[in-house]
Protein backbone atom coordinates (compact mmCIF):
# COMPACT_ATOMS: atom_id res chain seq x y z
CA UNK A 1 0.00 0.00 0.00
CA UNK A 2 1.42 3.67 -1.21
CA UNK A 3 0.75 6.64 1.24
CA UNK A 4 -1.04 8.34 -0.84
CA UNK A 5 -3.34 8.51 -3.86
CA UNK A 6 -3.38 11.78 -5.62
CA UNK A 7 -6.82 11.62 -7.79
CA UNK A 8 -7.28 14.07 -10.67
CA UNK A 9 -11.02 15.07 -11.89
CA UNK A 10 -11.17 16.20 -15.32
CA UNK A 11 -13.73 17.27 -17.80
CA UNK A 12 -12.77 18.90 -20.97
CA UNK A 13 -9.73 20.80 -19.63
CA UNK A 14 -6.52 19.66 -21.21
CA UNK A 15 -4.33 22.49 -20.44
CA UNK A 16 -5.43 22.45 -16.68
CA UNK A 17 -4.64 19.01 -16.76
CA UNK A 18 -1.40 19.21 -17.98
CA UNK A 19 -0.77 21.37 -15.25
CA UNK A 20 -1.98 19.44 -12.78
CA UNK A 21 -0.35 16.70 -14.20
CA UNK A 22 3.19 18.50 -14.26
CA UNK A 23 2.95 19.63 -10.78
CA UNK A 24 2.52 16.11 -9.27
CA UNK A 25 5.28 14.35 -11.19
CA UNK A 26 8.01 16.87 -10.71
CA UNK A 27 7.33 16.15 -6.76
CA UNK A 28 10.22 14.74 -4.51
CA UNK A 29 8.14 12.48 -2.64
CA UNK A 30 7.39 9.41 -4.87
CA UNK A 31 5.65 7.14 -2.37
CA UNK A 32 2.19 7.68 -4.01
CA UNK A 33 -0.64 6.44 -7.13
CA UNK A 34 -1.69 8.72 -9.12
CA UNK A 35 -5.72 7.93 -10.31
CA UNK A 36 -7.41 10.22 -13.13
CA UNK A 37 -11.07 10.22 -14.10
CA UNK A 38 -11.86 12.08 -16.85
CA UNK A 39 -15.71 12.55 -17.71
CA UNK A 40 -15.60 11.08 -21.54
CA UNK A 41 -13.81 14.92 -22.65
CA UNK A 42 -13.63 15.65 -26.27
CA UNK A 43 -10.95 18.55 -26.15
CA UNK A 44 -8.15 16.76 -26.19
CA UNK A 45 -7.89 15.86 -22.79
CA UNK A 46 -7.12 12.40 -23.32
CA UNK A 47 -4.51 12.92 -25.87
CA UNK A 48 -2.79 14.87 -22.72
CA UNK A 49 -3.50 11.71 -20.18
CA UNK A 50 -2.21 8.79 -23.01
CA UNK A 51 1.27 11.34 -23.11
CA UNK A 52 1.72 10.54 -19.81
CA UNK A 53 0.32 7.20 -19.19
CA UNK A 54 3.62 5.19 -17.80
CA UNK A 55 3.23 7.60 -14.77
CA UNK A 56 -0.32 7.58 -14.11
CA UNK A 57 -1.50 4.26 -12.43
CA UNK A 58 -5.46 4.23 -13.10
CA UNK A 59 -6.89 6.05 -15.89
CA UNK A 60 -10.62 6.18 -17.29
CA UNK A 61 -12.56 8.51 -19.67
CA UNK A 62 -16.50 7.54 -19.26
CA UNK A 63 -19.41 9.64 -18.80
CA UNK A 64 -20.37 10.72 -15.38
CA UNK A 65 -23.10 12.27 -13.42
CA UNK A 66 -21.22 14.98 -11.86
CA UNK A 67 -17.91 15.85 -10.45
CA UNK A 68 -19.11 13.99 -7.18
CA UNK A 69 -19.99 10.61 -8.72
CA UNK A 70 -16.47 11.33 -10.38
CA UNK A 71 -15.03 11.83 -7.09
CA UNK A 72 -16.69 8.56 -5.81
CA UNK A 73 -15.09 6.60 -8.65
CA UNK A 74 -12.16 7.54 -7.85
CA UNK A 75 -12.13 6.84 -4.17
CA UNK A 76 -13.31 3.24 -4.91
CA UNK A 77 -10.10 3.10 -7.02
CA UNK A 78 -7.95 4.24 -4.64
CA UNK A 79 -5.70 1.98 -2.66
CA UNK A 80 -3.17 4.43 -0.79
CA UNK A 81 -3.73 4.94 3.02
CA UNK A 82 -4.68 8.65 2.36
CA UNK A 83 -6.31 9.81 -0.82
CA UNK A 84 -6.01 13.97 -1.87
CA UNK A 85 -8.42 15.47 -4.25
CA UNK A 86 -6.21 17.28 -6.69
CA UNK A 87 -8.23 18.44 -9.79
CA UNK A 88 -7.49 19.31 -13.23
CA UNK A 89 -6.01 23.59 -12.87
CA UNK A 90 -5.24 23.28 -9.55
CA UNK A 91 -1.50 22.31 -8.78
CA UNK A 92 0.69 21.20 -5.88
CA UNK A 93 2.67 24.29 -4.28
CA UNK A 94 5.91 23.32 -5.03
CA UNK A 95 8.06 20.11 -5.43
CA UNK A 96 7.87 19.37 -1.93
CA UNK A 97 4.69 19.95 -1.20
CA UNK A 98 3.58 15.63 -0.73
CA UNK A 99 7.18 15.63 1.18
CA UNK A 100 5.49 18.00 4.08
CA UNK A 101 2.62 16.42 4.06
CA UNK A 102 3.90 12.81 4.16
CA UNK A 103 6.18 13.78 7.28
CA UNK A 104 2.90 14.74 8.85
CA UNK A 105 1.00 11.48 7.63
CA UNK A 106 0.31 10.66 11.78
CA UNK A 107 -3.24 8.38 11.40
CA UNK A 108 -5.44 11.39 11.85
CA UNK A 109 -8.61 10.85 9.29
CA UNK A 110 -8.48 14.04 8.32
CA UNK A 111 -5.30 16.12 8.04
CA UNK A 112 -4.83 19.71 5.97
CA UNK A 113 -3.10 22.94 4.87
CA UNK A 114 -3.25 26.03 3.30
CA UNK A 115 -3.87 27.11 0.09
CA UNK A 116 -3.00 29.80 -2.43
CA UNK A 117 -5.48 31.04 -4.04
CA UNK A 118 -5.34 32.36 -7.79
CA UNK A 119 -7.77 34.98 -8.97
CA UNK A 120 -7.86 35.92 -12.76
CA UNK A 121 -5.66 39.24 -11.59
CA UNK A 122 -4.09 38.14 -8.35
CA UNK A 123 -3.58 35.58 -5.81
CA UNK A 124 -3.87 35.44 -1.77
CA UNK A 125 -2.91 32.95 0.91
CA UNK A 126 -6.30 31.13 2.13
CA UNK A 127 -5.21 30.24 6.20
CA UNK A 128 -7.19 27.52 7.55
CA UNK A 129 -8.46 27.18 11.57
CA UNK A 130 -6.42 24.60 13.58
CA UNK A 131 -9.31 24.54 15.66
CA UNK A 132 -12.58 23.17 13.95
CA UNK A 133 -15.42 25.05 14.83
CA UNK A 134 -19.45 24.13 13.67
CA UNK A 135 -19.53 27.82 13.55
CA UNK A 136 -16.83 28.16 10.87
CA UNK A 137 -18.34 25.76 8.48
CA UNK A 138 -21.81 28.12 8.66
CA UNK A 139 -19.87 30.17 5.65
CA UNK A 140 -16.90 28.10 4.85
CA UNK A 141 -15.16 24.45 4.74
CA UNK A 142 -12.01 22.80 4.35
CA UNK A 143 -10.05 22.35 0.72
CA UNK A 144 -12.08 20.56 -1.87
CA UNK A 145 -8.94 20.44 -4.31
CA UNK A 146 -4.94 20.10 -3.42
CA UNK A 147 -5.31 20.93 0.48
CA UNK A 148 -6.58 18.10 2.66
CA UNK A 149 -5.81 14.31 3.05
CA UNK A 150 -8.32 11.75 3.93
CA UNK A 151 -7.64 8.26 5.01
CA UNK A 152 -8.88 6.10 2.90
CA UNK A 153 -10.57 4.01 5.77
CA UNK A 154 -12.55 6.84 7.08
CA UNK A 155 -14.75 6.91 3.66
CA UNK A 156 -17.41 4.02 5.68
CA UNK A 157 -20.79 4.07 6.53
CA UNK A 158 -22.62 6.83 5.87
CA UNK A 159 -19.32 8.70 4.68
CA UNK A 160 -18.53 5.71 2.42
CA UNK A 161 -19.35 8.13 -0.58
CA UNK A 162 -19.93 11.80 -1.17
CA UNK A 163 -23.75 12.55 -1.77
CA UNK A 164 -24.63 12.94 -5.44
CA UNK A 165 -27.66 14.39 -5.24
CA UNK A 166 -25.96 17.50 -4.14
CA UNK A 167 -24.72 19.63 -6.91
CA UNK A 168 -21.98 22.21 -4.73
CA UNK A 169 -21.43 21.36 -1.05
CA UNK A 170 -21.24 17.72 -0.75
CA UNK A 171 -17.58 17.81 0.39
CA UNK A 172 -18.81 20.32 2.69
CA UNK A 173 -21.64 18.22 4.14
CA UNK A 174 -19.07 14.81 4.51
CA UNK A 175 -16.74 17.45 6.39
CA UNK A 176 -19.59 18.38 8.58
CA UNK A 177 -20.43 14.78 9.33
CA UNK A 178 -17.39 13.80 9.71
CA UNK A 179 -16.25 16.09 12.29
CA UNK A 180 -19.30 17.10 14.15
CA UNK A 181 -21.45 13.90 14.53
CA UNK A 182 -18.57 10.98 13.83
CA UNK A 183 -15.83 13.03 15.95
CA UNK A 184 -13.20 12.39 13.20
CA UNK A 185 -9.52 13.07 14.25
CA UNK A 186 -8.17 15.79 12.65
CA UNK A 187 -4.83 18.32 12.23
CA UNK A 188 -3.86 21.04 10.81
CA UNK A 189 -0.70 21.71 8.81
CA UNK A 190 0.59 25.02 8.65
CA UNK A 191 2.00 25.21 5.47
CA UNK A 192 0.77 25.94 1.87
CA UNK A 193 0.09 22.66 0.06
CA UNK A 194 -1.80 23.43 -3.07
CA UNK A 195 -2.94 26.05 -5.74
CA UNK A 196 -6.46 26.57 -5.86
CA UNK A 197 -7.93 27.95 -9.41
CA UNK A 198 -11.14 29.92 -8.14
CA UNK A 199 -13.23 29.14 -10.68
CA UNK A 200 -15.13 26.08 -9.83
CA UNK A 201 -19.03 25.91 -9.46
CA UNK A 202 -19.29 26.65 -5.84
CA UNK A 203 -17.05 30.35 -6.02
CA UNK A 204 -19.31 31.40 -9.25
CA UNK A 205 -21.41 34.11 -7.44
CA UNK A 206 -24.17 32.55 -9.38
CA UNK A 207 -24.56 29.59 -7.63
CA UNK A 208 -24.51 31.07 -4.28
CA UNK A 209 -28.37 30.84 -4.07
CA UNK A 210 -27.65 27.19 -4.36
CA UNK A 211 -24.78 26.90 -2.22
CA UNK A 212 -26.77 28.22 0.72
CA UNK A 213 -30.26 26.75 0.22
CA UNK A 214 -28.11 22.97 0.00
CA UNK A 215 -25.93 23.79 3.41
CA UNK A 216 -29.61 24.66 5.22
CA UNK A 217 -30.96 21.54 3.46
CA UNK A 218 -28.11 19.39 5.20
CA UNK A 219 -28.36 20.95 8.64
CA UNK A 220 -32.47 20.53 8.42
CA UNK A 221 -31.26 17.02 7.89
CA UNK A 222 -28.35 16.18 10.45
CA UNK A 223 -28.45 19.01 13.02
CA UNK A 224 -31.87 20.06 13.32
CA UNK A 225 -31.80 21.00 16.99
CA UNK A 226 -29.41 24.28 15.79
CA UNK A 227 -31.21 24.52 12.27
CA UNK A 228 -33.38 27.47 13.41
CA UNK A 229 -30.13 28.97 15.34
CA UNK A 230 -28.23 29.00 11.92
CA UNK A 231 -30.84 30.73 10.40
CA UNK A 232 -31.07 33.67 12.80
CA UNK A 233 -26.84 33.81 12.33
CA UNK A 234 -27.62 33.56 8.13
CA UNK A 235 -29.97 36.46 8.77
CA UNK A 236 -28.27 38.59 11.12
CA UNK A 237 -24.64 38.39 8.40
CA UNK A 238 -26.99 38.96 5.31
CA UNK A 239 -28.32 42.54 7.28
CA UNK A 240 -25.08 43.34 8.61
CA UNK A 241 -23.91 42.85 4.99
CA UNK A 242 -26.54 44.74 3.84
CA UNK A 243 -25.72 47.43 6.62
CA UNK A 244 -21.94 47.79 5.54
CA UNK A 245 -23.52 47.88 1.68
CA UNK A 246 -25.19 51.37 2.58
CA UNK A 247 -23.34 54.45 0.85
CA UNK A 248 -24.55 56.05 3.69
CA UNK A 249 -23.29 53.64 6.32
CA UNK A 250 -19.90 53.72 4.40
CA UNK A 251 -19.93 57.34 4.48
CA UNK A 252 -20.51 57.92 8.19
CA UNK A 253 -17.59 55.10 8.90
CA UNK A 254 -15.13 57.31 6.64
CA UNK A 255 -15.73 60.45 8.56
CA UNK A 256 -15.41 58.95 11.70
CA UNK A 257 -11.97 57.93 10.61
CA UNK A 258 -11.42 61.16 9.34
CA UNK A 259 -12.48 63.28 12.64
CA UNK A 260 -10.00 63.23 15.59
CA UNK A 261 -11.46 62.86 19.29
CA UNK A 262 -11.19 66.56 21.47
């Protein structure tokens, strides 16, 4: 058994994968199997995965039902004691990235770093809690893509799969299980591991509608004791959002700033 299986999602998005590709087999740490599930692309993507095929160890191009049932394929493939999520455009940090993280490989189920994040016109640092909070996960998660490891063993039960009838969050929602009602051991790695392109489904501000109404649709489901207590905290961060929005609100800030107390 490797350490660690590195599994690449991919649907029509050669030069993303290529990059993916290039950033996992230039790493120093070589104690892993690399799995890549394309979704039956037609852009050349598998011209890009046959170029490479000596170094990738399980390959398939078939039509899928979404990037989760992708996902799930691949984890049924996987045979390393950890498996990492790294998907076509998003890249490991540098060469030894795997090398940190192996060193840290300690039999938590869940262990995870940083991640850069790349913007069309910039990039930032994205610094994740050591501390896991319920409260934290109300607007945000852990790395989908090239920043946490998962032992394979700890995808059982319930958590065997991620759930495909979601179309954003489900990575959220097995994070939320996994942590809050299983009491999955966890730690944090405070170093950058991946790069994150920010262009996925779930950061389009289109799909935030979506992204909210499936988190409250999760909660309703596994933690409905709190459900009406994260709806007041939804409510009370869309009107202080709305509050901050005001020109008016902005303007009385700036000239408070601007006036020096007697």
């Amino acid at each position: 058994m490797c350490s660690i299986s590195v599994i690449t999602i991919n649907y029509n998005n050669k030069i993303g994968l290529e990059k993916t590709i290039a950033s996992l087999l230039c790493q120093t740490f070589k104690d892993f199997e690399y799995i890549i599930i394309d979704g039956d692309s037609t852009d050349g993507s598998i011209d890009i995965i046959k170029t490479y095929e000596r170094q990738i160890h399980q390959w398939v191009s078939e039509r899928d039902r979404g990037i989760y049932h992708a996902m799930n394929k691949g984890i049924e493939k996987a045979t390393g004691q950890y498996i990492m999520f790294l998907n076509s455009g998003d890249t490991l940090y540098n060469e030894g990235a795997l090398s940190i993280i192996a060193s840290h490989l300690s039999g938590e189920q869940i262990i995870y770093g940083n991640l850069e994040i790349q913007e069309s016109f910039t990039s930032w640092t994205k610094y994740y809690p050591e501390e896991l909070k319920f409260s934290y996960f109300i607007n945000d998660s852990l790395p989908h893509s090239g920043g946490v490891f998962i032992r394979k063993d700890a995808f059982n039960g319930e958590l065997a799969k991620y759930d495909e009838s979601l179309k954003i969050i489900s990575d959220w929602k097995w994070f939320l299980i996994a942590i809050f009602k299983h009491q999955y051991t966890y730690k944090y790695i405070n170093a950058i591991v991946g790069i994150f392109d920010f262009s996925g489904i779930s950061a389009k501000p289109e799909n935030r509608e979506l992204l909210i109404n499936e988190k409250l649709q999760v909660i309703d489901e596994h933690f409905r004791a709190i459900y009406s207590e994260i709806i007041n905290l939804l409510k009370y961060k869309n009107d202080y959002n709305t509050l901050i929005g005001s020109r008016y609100i902005r303007a009385f800030l700036k000239f408070k700033r601007l006036v020096k107390p007697s």
